[in-house]
Every structure is written in C-alpha cells, then in structure tokens.
Protein backbone atom coordinates (compact mmCIF):
# COMPACT_ATOMS: atom_id res chain seq x y z
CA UNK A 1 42.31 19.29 21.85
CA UNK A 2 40.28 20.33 18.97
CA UNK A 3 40.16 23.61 17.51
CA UNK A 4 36.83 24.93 19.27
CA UNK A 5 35.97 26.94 15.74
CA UNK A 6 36.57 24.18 13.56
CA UNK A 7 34.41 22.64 15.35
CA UNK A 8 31.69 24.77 15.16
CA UNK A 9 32.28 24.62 11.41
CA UNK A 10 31.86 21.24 11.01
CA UNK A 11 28.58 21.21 13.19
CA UNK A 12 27.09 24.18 11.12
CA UNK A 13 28.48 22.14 7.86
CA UNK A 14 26.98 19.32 9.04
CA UNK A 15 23.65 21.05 9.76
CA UNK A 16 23.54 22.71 6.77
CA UNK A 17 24.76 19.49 4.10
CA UNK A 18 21.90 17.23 6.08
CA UNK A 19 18.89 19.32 5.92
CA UNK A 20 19.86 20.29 2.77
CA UNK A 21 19.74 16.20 1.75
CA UNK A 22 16.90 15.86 3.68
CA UNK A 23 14.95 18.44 1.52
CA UNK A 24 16.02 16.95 -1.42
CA UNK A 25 15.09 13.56 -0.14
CA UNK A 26 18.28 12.11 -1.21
CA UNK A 27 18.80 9.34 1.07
CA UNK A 28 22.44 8.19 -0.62
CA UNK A 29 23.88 11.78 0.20
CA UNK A 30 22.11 11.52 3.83
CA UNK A 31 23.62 7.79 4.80
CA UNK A 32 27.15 9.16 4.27
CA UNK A 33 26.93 12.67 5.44
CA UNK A 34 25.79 11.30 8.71
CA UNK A 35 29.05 9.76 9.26
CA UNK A 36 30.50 13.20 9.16
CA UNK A 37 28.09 14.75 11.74
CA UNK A 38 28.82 11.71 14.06
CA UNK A 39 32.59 12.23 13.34
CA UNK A 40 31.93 16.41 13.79
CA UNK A 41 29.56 15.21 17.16
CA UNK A 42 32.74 13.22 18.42
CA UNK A 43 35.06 16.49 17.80
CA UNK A 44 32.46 18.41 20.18
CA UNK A 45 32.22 16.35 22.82
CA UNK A 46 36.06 15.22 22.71
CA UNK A 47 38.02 18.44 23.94
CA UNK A 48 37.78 16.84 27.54
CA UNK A 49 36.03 20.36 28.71
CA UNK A 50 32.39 21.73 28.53
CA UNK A 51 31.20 22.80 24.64
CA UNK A 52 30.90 26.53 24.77
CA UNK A 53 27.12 27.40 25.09
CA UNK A 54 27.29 28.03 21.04
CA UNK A 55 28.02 24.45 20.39
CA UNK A 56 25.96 23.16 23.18
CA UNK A 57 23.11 25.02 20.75
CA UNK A 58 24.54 23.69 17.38
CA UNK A 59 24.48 20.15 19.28
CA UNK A 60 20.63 20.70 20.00
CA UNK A 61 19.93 21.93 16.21
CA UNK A 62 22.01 18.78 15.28
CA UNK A 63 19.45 16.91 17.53
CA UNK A 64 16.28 18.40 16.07
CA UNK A 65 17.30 18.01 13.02
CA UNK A 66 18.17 14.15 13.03
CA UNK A 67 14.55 14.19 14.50
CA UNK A 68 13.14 15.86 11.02
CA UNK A 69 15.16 13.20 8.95
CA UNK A 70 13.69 10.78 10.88
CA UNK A 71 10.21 11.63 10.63
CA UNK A 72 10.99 12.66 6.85
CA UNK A 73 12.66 9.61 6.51
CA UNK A 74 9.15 7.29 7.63
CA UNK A 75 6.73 9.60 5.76
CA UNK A 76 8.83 8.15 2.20
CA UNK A 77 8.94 4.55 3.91
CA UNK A 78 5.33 4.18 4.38
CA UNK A 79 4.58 6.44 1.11
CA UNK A 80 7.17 3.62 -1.12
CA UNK A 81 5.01 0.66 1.06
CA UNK A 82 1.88 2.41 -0.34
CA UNK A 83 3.45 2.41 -3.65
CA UNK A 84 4.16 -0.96 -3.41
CA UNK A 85 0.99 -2.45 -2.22
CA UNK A 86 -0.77 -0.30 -4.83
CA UNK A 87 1.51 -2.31 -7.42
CA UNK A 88 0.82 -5.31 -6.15
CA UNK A 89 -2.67 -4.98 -6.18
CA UNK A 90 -2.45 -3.80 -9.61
CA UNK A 91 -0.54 -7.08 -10.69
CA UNK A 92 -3.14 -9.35 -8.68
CA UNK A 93 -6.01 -7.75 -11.06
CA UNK A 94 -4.09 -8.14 -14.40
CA UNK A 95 -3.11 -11.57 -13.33
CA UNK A 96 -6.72 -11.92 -12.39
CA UNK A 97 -7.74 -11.08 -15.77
CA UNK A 98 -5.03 -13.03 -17.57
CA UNK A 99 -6.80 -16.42 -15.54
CA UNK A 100 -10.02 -15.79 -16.44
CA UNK A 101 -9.18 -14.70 -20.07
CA UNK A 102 -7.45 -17.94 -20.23
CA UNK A 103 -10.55 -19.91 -19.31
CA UNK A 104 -12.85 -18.49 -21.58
CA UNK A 105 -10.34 -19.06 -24.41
C-alpha cells in the first residue's frame, strides 16, 4: 500500500511540473512528465481502497488539466500547419517567379 501523502505529493508535483510545461509550451518536458503523472495516477488508484476525497480532487485537477494541454496542445498544431502552409505558399510564388524569370531570359 502506498503512502497516501506521497501520493498526494506526486499528484500536486505532477500538477504543478505539467501546467507549468504547458505554459511554457515545451512539448519535450510535457511527453516525459506525463509518464510520471500516469505512474503518480497508478499510485492513487492502486492502494486497493477509496482515494481520500483530497485525492479524488487532485485526480479531477489532474483531469482538467490534461484537458488544457490538450486543447493547448491543438491550438500550436494547427498554428505550426498555418505556418507551414504559409511557407509553402511562399515557396510556390518564388518558384513561380524563378519559372517565369527563366523564360524571359
């Protein structure tokens, strides 16, 4: 049985360390800290009782927030496909020039 504080700790560590990447938008940090809030999740859920109402609540914040990374986590996908198409766009007009530069030449 795990120690029911240390467990809390490691669900308020976890909470803390992800938003904290999430903020920061550091998606390298994020991938592996969210094998330590699964492995802290685990902890909770393994003592073979109920969680205590204080980590059924750090289990909901854990929740929520994997919901914010989530959304956080589209808005830079479709902002980097943005990017992207904007590049490409922008390399379809200078190879657009390039052609008809070409032709005149």
């Amino acid at each position: 049985m795990k120690n029911p504080d240390i467990v809390k700790e490691k669900l308020q560590e976890s909470i803390h360390n992800l938003g904290e990447a999430t903020r920061n938008k550091d998606w390298t940090t994020l991938d592996a800290l969210d094998s330590e809030a699964r492995q802290a999740i685990e902890d909770a859920l393994e003592s073979g009782s109920a969680p205590s109402e204080e980590v059924k609540r750090l289990l909901e914040d854990l929740q929520t927030l994997y919901q914010e990374m989530i959304s956080a986590c589209q808005l830079e996908r479709d902002h980097i496909q943005e990017q992207l198409m904007a590049s490409k766009r922008r390399q379809e007009a200078i190879d657009s020039y390039q052609q008809s530069d070409k032709s005149r030449g």
